[in-house]
C-alpha atoms as a PDB file:
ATOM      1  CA  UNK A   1      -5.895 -19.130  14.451  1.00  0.00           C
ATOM      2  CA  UNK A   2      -3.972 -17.430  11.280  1.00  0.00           C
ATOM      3  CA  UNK A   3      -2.861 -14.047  12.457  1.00  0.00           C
ATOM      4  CA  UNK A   4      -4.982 -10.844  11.192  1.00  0.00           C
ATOM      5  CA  UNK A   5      -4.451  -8.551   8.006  1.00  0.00           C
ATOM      6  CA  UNK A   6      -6.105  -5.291   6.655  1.00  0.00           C
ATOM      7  CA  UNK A   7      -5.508  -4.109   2.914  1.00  0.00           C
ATOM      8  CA  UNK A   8      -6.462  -0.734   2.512  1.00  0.00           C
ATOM      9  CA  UNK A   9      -7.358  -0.588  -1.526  1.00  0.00           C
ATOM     10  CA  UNK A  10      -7.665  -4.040  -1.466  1.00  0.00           C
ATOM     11  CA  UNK A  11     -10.120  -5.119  -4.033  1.00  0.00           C
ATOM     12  CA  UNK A  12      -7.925  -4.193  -7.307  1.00  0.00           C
ATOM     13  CA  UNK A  13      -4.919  -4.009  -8.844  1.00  0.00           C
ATOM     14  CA  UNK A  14      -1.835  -4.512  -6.434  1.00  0.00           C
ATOM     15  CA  UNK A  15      -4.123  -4.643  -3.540  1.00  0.00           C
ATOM     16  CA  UNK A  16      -5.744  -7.526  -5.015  1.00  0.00           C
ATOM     17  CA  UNK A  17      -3.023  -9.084  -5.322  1.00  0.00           C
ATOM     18  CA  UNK A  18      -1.612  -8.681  -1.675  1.00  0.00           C
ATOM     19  CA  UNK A  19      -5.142  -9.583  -0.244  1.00  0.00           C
ATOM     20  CA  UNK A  20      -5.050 -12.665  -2.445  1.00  0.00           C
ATOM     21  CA  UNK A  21      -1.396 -14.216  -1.134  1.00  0.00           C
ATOM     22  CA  UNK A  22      -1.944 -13.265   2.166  1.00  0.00           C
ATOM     23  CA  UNK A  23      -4.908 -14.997   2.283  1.00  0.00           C
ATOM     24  CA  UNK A  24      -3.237 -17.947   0.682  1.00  0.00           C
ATOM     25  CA  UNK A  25      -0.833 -17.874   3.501  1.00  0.00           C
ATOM     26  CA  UNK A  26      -3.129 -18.521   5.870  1.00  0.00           C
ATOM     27  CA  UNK A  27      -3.805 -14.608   7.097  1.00  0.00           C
ATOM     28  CA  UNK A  28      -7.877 -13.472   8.302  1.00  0.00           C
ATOM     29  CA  UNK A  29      -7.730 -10.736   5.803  1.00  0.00           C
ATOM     30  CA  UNK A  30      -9.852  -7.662   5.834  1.00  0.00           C
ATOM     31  CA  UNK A  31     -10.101  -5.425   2.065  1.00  0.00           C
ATOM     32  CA  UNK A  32     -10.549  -2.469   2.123  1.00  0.00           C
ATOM     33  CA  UNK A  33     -12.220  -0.366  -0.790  1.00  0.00           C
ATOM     34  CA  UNK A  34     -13.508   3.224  -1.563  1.00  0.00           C
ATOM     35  CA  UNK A  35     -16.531   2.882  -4.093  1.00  0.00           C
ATOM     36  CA  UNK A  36     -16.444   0.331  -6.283  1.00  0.00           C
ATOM     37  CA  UNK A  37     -18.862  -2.105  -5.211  1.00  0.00           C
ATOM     38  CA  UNK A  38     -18.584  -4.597  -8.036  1.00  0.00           C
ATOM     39  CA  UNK A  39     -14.870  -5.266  -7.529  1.00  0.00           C
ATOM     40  CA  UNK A  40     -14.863  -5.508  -3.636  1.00  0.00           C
ATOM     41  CA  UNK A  41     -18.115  -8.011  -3.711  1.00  0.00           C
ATOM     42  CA  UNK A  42     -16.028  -9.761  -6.497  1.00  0.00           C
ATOM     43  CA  UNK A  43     -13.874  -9.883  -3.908  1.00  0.00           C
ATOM     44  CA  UNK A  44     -15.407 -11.283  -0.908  1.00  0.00           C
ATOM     45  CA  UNK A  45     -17.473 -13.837  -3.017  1.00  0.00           C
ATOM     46  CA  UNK A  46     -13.934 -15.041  -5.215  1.00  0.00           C
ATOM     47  CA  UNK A  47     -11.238 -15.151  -1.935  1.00  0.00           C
ATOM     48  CA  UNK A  48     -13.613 -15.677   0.963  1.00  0.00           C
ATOM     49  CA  UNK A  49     -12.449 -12.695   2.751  1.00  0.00           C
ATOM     50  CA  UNK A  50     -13.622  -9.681   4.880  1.00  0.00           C
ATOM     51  CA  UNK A  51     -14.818  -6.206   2.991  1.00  0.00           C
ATOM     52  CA  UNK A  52     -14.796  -3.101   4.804  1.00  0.00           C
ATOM     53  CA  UNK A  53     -15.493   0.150   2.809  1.00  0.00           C
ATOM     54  CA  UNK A  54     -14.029   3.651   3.632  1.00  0.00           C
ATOM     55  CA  UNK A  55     -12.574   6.928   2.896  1.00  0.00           C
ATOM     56  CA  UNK A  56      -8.988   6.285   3.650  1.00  0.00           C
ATOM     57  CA  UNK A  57      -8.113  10.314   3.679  1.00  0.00           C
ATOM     58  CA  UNK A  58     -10.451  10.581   6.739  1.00  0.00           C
ATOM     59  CA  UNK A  59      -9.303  10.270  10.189  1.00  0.00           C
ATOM     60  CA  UNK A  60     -12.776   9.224  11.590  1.00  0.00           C
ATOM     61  CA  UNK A  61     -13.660   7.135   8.620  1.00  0.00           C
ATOM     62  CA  UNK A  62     -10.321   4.970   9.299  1.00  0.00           C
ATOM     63  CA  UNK A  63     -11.121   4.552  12.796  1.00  0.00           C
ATOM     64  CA  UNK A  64     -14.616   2.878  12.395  1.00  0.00           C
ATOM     65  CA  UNK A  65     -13.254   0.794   9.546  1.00  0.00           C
ATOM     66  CA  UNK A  66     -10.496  -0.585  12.094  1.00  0.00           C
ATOM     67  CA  UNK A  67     -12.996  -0.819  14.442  1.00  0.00           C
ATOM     68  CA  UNK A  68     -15.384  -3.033  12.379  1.00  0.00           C
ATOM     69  CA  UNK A  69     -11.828  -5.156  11.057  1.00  0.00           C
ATOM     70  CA  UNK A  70     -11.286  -5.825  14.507  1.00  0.00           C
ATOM     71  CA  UNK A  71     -14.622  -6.562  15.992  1.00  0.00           C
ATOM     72  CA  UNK A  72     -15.143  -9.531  12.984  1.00  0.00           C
ATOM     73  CA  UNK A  73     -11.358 -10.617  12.890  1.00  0.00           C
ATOM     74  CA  UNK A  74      -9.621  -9.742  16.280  1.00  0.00           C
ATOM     75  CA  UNK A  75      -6.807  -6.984  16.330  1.00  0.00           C
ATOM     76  CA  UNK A  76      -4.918  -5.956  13.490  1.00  0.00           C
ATOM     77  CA  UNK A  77      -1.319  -7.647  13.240  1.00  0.00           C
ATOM     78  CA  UNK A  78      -0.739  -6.597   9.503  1.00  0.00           C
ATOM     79  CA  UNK A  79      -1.577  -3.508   8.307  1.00  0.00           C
ATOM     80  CA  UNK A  80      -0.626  -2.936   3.937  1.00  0.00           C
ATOM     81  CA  UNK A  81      -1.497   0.729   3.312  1.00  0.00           C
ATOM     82  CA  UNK A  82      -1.944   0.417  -0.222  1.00  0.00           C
ATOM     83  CA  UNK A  83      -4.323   2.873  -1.139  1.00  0.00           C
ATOM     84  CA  UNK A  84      -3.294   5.482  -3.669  1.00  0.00           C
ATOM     85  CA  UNK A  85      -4.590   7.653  -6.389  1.00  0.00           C
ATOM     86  CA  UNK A  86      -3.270   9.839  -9.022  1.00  0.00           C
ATOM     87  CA  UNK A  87      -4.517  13.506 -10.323  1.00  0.00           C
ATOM     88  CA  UNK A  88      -1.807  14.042 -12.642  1.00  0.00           C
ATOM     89  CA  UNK A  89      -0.556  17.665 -13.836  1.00  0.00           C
ATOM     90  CA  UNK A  90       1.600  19.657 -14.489  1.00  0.00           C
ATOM     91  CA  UNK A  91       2.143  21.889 -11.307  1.00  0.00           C
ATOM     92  CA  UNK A  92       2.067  25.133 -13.173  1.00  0.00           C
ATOM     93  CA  UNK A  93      -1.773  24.020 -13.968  1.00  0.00           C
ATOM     94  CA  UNK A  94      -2.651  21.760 -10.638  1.00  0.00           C
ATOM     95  CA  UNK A  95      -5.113  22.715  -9.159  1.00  0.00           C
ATOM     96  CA  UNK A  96      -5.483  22.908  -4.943  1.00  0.00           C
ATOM     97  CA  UNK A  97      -7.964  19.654  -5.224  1.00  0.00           C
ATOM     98  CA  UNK A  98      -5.876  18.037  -7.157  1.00  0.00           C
ATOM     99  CA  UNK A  99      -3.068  18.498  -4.805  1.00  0.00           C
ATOM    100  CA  UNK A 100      -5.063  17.975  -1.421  1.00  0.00           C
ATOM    101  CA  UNK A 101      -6.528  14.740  -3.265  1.00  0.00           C
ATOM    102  CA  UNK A 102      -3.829  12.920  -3.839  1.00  0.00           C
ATOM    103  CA  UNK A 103      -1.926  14.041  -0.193  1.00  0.00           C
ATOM    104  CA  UNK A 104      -4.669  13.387   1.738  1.00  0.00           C
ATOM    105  CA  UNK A 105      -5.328   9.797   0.006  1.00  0.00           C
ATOM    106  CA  UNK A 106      -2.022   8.507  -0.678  1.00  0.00           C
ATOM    107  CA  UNK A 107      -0.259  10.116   2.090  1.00  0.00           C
ATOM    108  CA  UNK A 108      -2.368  11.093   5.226  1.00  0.00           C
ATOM    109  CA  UNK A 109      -4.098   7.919   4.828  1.00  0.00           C
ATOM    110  CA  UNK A 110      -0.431   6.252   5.984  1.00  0.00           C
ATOM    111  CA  UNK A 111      -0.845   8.165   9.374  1.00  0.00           C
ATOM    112  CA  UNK A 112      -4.526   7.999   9.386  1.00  0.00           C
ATOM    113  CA  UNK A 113      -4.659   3.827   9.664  1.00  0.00           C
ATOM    114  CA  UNK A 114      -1.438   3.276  11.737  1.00  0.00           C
ATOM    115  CA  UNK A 115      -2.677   5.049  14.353  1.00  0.00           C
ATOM    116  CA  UNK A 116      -5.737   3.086  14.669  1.00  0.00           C
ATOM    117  CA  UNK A 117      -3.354  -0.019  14.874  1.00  0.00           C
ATOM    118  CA  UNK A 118      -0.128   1.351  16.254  1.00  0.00           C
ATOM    119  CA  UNK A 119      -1.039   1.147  20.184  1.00  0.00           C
ATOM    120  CA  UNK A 120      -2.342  -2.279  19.826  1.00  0.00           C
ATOM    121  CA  UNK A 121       0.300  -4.009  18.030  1.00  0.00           C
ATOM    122  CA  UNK A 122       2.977  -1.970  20.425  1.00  0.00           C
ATOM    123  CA  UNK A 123       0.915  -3.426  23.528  1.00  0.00           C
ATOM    124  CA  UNK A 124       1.036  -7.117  22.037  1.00  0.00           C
ATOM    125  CA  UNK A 125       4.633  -7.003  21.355  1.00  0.00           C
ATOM    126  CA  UNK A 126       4.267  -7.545  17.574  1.00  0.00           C
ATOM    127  CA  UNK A 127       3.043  -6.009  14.423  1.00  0.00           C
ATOM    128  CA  UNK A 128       3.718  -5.563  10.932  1.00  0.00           C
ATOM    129  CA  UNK A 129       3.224  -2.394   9.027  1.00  0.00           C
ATOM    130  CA  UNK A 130       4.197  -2.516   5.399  1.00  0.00           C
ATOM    131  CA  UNK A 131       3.109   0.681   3.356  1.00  0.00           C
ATOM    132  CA  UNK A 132       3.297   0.845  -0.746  1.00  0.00           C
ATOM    133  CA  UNK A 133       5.129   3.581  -2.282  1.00  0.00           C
ATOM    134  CA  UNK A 134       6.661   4.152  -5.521  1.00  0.00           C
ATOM    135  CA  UNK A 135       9.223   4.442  -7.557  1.00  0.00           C
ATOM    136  CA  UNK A 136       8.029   8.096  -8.671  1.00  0.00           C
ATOM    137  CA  UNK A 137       8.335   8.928  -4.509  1.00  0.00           C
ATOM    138  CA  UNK A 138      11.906   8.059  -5.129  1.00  0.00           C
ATOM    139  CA  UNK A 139      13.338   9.086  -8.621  1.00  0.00           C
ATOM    140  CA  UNK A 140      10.144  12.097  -9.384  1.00  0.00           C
ATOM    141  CA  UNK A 141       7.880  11.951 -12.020  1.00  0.00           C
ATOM    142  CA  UNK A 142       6.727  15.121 -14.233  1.00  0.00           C
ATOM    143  CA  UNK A 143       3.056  15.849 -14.008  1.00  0.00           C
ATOM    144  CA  UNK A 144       3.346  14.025 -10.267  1.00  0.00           C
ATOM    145  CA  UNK A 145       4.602  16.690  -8.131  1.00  0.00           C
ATOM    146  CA  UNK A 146       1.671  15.670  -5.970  1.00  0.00           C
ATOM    147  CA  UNK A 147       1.769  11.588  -6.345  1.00  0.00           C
ATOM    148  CA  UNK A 148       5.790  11.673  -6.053  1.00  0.00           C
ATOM    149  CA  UNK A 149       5.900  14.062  -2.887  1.00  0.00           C
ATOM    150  CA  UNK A 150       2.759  12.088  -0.922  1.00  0.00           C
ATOM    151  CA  UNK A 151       5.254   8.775  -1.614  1.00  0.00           C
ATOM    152  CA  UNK A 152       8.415  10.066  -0.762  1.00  0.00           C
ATOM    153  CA  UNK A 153       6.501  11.201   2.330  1.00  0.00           C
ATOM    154  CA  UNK A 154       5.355   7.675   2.568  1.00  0.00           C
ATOM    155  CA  UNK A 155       9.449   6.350   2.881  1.00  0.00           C
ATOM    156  CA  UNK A 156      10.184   8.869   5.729  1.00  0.00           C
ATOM    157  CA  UNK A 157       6.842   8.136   7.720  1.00  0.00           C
ATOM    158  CA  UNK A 158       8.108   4.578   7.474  1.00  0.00           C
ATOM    159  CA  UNK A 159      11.907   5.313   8.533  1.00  0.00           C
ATOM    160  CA  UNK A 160      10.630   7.409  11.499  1.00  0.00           C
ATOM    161  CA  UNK A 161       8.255   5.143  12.822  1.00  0.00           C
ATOM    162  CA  UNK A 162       9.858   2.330  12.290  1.00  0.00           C
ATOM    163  CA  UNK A 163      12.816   3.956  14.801  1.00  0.00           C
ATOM    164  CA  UNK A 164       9.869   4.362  17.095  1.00  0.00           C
ATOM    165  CA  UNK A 165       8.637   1.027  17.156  1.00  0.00           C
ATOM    166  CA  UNK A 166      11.703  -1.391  16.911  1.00  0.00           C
ATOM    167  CA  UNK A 167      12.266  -2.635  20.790  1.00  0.00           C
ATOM    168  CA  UNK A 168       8.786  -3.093  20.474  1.00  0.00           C
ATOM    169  CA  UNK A 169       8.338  -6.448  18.476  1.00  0.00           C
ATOM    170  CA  UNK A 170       6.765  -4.136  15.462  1.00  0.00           C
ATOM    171  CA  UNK A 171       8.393  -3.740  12.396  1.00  0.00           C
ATOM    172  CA  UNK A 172       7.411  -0.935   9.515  1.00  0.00           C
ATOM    173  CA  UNK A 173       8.821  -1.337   6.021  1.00  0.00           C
ATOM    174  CA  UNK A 174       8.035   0.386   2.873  1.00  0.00           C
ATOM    175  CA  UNK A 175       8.063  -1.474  -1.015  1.00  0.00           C
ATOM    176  CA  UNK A 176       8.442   1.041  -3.881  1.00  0.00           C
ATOM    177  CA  UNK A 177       6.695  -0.545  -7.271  1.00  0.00           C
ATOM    178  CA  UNK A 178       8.067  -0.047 -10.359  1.00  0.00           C
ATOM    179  CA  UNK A 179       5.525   0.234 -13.469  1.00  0.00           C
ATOM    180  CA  UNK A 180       3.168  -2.940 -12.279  1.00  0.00           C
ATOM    181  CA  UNK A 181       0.813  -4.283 -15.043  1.00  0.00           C
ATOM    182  CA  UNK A 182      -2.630  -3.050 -13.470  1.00  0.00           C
ATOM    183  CA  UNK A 183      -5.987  -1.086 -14.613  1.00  0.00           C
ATOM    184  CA  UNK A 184      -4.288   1.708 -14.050  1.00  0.00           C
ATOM    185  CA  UNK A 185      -0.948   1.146 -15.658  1.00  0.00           C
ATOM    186  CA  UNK A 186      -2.689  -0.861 -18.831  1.00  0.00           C
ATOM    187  CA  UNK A 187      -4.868   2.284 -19.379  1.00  0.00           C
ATOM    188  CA  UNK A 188      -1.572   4.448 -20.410  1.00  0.00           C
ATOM    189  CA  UNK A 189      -1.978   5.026 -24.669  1.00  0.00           C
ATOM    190  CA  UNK A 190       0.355   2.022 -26.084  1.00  0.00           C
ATOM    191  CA  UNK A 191       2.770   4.496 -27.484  1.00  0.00           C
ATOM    192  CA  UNK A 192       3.403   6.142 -24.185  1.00  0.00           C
ATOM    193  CA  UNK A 193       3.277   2.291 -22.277  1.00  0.00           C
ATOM    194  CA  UNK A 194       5.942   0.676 -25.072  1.00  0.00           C
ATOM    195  CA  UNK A 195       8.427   3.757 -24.328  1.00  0.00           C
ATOM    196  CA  UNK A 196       8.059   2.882 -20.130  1.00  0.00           C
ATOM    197  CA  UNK A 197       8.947  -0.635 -20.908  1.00  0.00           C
ATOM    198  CA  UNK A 198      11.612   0.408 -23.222  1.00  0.00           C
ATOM    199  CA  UNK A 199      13.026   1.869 -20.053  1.00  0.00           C
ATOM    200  CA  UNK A 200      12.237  -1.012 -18.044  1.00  0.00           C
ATOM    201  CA  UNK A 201      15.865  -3.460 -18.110  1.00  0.00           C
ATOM    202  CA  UNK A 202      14.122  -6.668 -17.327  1.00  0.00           C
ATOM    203  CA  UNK A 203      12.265  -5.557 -20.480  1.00  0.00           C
ATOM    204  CA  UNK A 204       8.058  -5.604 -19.270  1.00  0.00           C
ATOM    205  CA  UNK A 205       5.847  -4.650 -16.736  1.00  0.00           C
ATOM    206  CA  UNK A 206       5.667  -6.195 -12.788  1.00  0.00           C
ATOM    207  CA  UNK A 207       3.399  -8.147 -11.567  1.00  0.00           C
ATOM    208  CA  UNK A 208       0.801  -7.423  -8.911  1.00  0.00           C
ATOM    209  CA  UNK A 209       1.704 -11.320  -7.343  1.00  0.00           C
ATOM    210  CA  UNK A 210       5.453  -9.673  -7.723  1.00  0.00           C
ATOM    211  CA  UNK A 211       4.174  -6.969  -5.044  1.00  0.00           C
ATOM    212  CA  UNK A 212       2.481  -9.446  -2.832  1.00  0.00           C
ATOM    213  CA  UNK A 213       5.270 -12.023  -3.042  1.00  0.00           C
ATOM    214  CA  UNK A 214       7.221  -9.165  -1.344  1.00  0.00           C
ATOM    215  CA  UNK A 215       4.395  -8.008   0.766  1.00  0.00           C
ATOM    216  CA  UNK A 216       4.453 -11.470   2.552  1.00  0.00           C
ATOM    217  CA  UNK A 217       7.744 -12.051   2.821  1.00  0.00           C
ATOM    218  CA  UNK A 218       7.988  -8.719   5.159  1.00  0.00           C
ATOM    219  CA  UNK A 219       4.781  -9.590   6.761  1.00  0.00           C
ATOM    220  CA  UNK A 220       5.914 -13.167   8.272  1.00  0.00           C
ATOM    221  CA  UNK A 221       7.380 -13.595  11.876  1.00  0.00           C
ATOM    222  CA  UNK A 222      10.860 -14.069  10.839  1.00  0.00           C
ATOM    223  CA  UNK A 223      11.296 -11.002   9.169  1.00  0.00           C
ATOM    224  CA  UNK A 224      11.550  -9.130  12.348  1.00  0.00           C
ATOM    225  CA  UNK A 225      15.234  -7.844  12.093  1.00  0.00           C
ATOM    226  CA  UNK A 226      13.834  -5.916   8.905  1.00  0.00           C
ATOM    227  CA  UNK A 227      12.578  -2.439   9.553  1.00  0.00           C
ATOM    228  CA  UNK A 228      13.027   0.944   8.062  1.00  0.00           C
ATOM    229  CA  UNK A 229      13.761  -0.363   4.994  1.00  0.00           C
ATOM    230  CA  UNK A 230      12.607  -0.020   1.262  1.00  0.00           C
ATOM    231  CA  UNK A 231      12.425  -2.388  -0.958  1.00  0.00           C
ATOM    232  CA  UNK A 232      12.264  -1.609  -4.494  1.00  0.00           C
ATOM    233  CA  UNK A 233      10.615  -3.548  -7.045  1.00  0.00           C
ATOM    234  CA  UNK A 234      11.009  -2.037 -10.342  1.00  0.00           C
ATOM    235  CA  UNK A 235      13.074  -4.123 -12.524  1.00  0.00           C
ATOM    236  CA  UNK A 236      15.785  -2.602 -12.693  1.00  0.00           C
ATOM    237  CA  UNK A 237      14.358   1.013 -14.049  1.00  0.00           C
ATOM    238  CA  UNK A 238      15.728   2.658 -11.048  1.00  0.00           C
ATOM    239  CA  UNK A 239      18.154   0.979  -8.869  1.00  0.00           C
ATOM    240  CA  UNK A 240      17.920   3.707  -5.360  1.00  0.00           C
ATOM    241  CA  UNK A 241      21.455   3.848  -3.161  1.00  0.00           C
END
């Protein structure tokens, strides 16, 4: 029996990607999704896999999506907390929902699912928790005062717990993307997406496989004297001490 994975924002973009190669390497995965029905049923009916929907900012929400992951699948032994959004602006004109938003989504949402998997996987002796943040959580990013401090926040959650965890067979890593060629990234005006590639050394835009190639690699069994760390996967654009 392949070992059990949950995606949170699993049906697109980099989560897509993650959901596909772990379920290429042999993982029970579980997608999670917010809204968008077409993409996670696109999902399910393409890869074959689990879809749980669920408001990852909400404590309550996470725990009955966990719940339902587990009762299908068995207990969680890879958790990806993927899940992000943006509400970009400028801080001097951002306003409180904005803010809340994006901390509640892209960084509460890190505490909000461990939790539901963190007792389990320390009782078993092993677990994997990889969470996505960025390269704006590490460099800053203007009109992302809220994106860049919920994914800095991200790389300290995953230093701290991963000092909690480490005599206890579970290992917590963090991978910061660089500019990844997704919906999100391909719906940037051309002008503005030629002058991030311009700034990009290997000269384009990641992959989402890239991500998941990466995502795997921390996720497997013998990657367990790994933890606390950050990968970064940018191409070069910023290369973090």
């Amino acid at each position: 029996m392949g070992r059990v994975a949950l995606v949170t924002g699993g049906t697109r973009g980099i989560g897509l990607g993650i959901v596909t190669r772990l379920k290429a390497d042999g993982f029970k995965v579980a997608a999670g999704y917010a809204g968008n029905e077409a993409a996670a049923k696109a999902c399910a009916d393409d890869l074959g896999v689990m879809i749980v929907k669920g408001n990852v900012g909400e404590f309550g929400d996470c725990k009955r999506a966990v719940a339902e992951v587990e009762a299908e699948l068995g207990p969680v032994d890879v958790l990806v907390n993927n899940a992000g959004i943006t509400r970009d602006s400028m801080l001097h004109k951002m306003s409180p929902e904005q803010w809340n938003e994006v901390i509640f989504v892209n960084l509460a949402s890190i505490f909000n699912m461990s939790r539901q998997v963190i007792e389990g996987m320390r009782e078993r002796g092993y677990g994997r928790i990889i969470n996505v943040s960025s390269i704006n959580g590490q460099k800053g990013q203007m009109g992302q005062t809220n994106y860049s401090a919920a994914k800095a926040g991200v790389i300290g959650f995953t230093k701290a717990l991963a000092q909690e965890t480490a005599n206890k067979g579970v290992t917590v890593n963090a991978i910061a993307p660089g500019y990844i060629d997704t919906e999100m990234v391909s719906a940037v005006p051309q002008n503005v997406l030629d002058k991030i590639i311009g700034g990009i050394p290997v000269g384009r835009l990641g992959k989402a496989e890239e991500i998941a190639a990466c995502v795997a690699f921390l996720a497997r069994e013998d990657a367990s004297f790994i933890t606390g760390a950050t990968l970064t996967v940018n191409g070069g654009q910023y290369m973090a001490g």
